[in-house]
PDB file of N, CA and C in Angstrom:
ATOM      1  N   UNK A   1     -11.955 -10.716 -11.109  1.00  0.00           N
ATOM      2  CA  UNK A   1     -13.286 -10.360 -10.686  1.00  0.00           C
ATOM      3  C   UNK A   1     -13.516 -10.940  -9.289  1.00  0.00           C
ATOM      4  N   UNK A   2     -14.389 -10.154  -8.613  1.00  0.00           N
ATOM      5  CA  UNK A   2     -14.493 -10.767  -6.910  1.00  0.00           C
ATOM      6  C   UNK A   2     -16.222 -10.473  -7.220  1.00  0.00           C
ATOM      7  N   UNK A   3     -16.270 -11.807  -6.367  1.00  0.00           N
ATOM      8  CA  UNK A   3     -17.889 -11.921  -5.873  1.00  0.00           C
ATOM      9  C   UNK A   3     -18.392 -12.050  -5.030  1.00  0.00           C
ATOM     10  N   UNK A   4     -19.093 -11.435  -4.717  1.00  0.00           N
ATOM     11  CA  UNK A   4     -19.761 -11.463  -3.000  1.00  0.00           C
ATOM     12  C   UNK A   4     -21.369 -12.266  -2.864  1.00  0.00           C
ATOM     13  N   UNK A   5     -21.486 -13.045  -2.374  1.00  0.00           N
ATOM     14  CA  UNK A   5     -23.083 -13.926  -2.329  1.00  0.00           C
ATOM     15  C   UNK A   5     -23.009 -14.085  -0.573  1.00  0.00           C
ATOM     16  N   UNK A   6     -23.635 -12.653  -0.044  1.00  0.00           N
ATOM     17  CA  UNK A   6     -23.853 -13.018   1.371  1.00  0.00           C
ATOM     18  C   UNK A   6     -24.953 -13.692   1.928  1.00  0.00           C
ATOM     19  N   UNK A   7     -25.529 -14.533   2.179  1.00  0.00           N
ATOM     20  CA  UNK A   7     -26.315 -15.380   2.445  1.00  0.00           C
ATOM     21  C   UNK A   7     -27.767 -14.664   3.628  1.00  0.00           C
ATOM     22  N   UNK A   8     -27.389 -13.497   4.414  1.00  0.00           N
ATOM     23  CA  UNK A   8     -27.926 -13.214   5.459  1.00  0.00           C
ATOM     24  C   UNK A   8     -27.456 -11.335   4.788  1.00  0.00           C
ATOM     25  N   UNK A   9     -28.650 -10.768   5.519  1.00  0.00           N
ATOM     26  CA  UNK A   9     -28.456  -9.116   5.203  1.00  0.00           C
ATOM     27  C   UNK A   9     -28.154  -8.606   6.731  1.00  0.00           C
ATOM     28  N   UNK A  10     -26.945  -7.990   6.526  1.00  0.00           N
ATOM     29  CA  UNK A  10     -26.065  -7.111   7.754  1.00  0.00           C
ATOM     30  C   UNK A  10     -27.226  -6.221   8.282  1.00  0.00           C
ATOM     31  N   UNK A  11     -26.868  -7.087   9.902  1.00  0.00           N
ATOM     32  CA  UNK A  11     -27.469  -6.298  11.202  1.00  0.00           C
ATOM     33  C   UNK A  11     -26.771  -5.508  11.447  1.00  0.00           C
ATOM     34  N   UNK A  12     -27.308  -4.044  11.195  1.00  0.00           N
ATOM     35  CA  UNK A  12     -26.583  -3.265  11.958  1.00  0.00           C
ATOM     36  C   UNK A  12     -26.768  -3.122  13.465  1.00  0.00           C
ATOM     37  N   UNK A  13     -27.717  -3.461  14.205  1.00  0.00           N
ATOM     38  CA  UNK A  13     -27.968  -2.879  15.628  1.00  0.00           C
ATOM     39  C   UNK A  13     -27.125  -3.926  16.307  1.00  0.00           C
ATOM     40  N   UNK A  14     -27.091  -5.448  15.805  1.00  0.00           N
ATOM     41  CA  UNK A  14     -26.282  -6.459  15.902  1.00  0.00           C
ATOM     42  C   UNK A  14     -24.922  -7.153  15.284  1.00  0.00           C
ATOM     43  N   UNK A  15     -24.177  -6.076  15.270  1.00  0.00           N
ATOM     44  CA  UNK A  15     -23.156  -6.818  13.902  1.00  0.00           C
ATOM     45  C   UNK A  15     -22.197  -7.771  14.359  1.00  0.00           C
ATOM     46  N   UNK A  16     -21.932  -8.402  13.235  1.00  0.00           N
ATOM     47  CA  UNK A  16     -20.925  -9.660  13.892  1.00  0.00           C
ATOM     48  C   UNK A  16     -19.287  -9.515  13.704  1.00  0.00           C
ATOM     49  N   UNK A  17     -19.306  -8.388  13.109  1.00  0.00           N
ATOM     50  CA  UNK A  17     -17.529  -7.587  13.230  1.00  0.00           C
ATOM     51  C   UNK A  17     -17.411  -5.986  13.425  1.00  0.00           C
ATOM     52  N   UNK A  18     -16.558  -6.362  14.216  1.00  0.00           N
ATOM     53  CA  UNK A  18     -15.849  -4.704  14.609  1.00  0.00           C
ATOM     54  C   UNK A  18     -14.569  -4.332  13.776  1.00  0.00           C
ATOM     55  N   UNK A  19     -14.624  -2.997  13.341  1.00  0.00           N
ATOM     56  CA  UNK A  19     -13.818  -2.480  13.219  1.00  0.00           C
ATOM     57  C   UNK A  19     -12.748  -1.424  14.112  1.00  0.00           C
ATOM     58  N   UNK A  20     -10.935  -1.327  13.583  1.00  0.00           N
ATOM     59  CA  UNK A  20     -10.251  -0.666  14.812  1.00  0.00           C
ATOM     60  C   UNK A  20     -10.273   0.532  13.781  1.00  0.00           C
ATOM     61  N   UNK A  21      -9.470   1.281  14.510  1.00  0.00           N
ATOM     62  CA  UNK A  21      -8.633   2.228  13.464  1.00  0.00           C
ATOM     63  C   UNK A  21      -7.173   1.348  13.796  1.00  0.00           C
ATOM     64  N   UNK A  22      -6.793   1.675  12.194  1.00  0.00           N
ATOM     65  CA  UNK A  22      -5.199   1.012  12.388  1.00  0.00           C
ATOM     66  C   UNK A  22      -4.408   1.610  12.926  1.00  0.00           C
ATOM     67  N   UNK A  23      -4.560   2.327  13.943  1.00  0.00           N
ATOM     68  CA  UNK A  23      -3.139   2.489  15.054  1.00  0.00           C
ATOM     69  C   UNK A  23      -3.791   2.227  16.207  1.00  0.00           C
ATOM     70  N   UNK A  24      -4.774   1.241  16.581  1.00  0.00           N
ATOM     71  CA  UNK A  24      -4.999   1.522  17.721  1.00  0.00           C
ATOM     72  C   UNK A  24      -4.368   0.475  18.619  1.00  0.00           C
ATOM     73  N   UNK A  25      -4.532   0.658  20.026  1.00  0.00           N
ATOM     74  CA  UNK A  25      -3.712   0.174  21.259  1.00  0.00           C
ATOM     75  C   UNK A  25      -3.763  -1.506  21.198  1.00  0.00           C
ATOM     76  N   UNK A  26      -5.443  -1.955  20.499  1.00  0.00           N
ATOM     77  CA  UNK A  26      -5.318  -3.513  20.298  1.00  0.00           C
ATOM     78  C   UNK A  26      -4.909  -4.265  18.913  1.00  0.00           C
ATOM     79  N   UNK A  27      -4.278  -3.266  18.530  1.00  0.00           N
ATOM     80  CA  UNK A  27      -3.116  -4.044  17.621  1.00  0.00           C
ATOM     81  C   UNK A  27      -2.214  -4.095  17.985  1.00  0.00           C
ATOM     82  N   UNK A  28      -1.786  -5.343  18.029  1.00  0.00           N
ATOM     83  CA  UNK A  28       0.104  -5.051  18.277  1.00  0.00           C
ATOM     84  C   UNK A  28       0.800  -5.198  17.101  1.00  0.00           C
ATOM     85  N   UNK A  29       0.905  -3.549  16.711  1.00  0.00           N
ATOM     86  CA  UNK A  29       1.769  -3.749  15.364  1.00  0.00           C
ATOM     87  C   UNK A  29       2.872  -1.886  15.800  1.00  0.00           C
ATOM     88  N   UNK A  30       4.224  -2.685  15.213  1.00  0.00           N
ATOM     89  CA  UNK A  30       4.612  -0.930  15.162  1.00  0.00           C
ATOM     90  C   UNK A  30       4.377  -0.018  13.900  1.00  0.00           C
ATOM     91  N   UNK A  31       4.054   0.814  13.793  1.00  0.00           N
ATOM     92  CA  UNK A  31       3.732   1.558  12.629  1.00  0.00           C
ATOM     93  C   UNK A  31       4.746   2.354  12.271  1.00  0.00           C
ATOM     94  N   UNK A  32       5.710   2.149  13.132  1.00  0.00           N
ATOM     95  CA  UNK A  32       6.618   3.305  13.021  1.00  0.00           C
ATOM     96  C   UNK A  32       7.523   3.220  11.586  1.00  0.00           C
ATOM     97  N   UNK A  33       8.359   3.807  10.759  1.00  0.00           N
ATOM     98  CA  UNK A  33       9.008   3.804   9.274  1.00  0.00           C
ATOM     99  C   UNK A  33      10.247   3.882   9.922  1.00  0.00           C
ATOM    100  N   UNK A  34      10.710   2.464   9.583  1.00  0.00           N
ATOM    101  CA  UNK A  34      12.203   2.051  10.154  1.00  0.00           C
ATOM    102  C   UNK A  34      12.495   2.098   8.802  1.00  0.00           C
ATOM    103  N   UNK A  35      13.937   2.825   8.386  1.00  0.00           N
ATOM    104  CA  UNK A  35      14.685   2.999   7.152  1.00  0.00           C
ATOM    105  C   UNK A  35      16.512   2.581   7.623  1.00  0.00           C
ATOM    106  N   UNK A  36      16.506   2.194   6.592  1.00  0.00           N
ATOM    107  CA  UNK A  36      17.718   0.986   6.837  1.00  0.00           C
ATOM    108  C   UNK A  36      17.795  -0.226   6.449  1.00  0.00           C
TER     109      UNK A  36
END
């Protein structure tokens, strides 16, 4: 079971995290499907 008790209700006009899409340029990750 997971529980969430957020203390403060999410600003949206102010939020305190961003989201990427996962391929984007400020990730440094390769996504690519290395087989082998």
């Amino acid at each position: 079971m997971v529980l969430n008790v957020p203390t403060e209700v999410f600003n949206y006009s102010e939020p305190d995290e961003f989201r990427l899409p996962f391929n984007s340029e400020k990730i440094d990750y390769d996504w690519d499907i290395k087989m082998g």
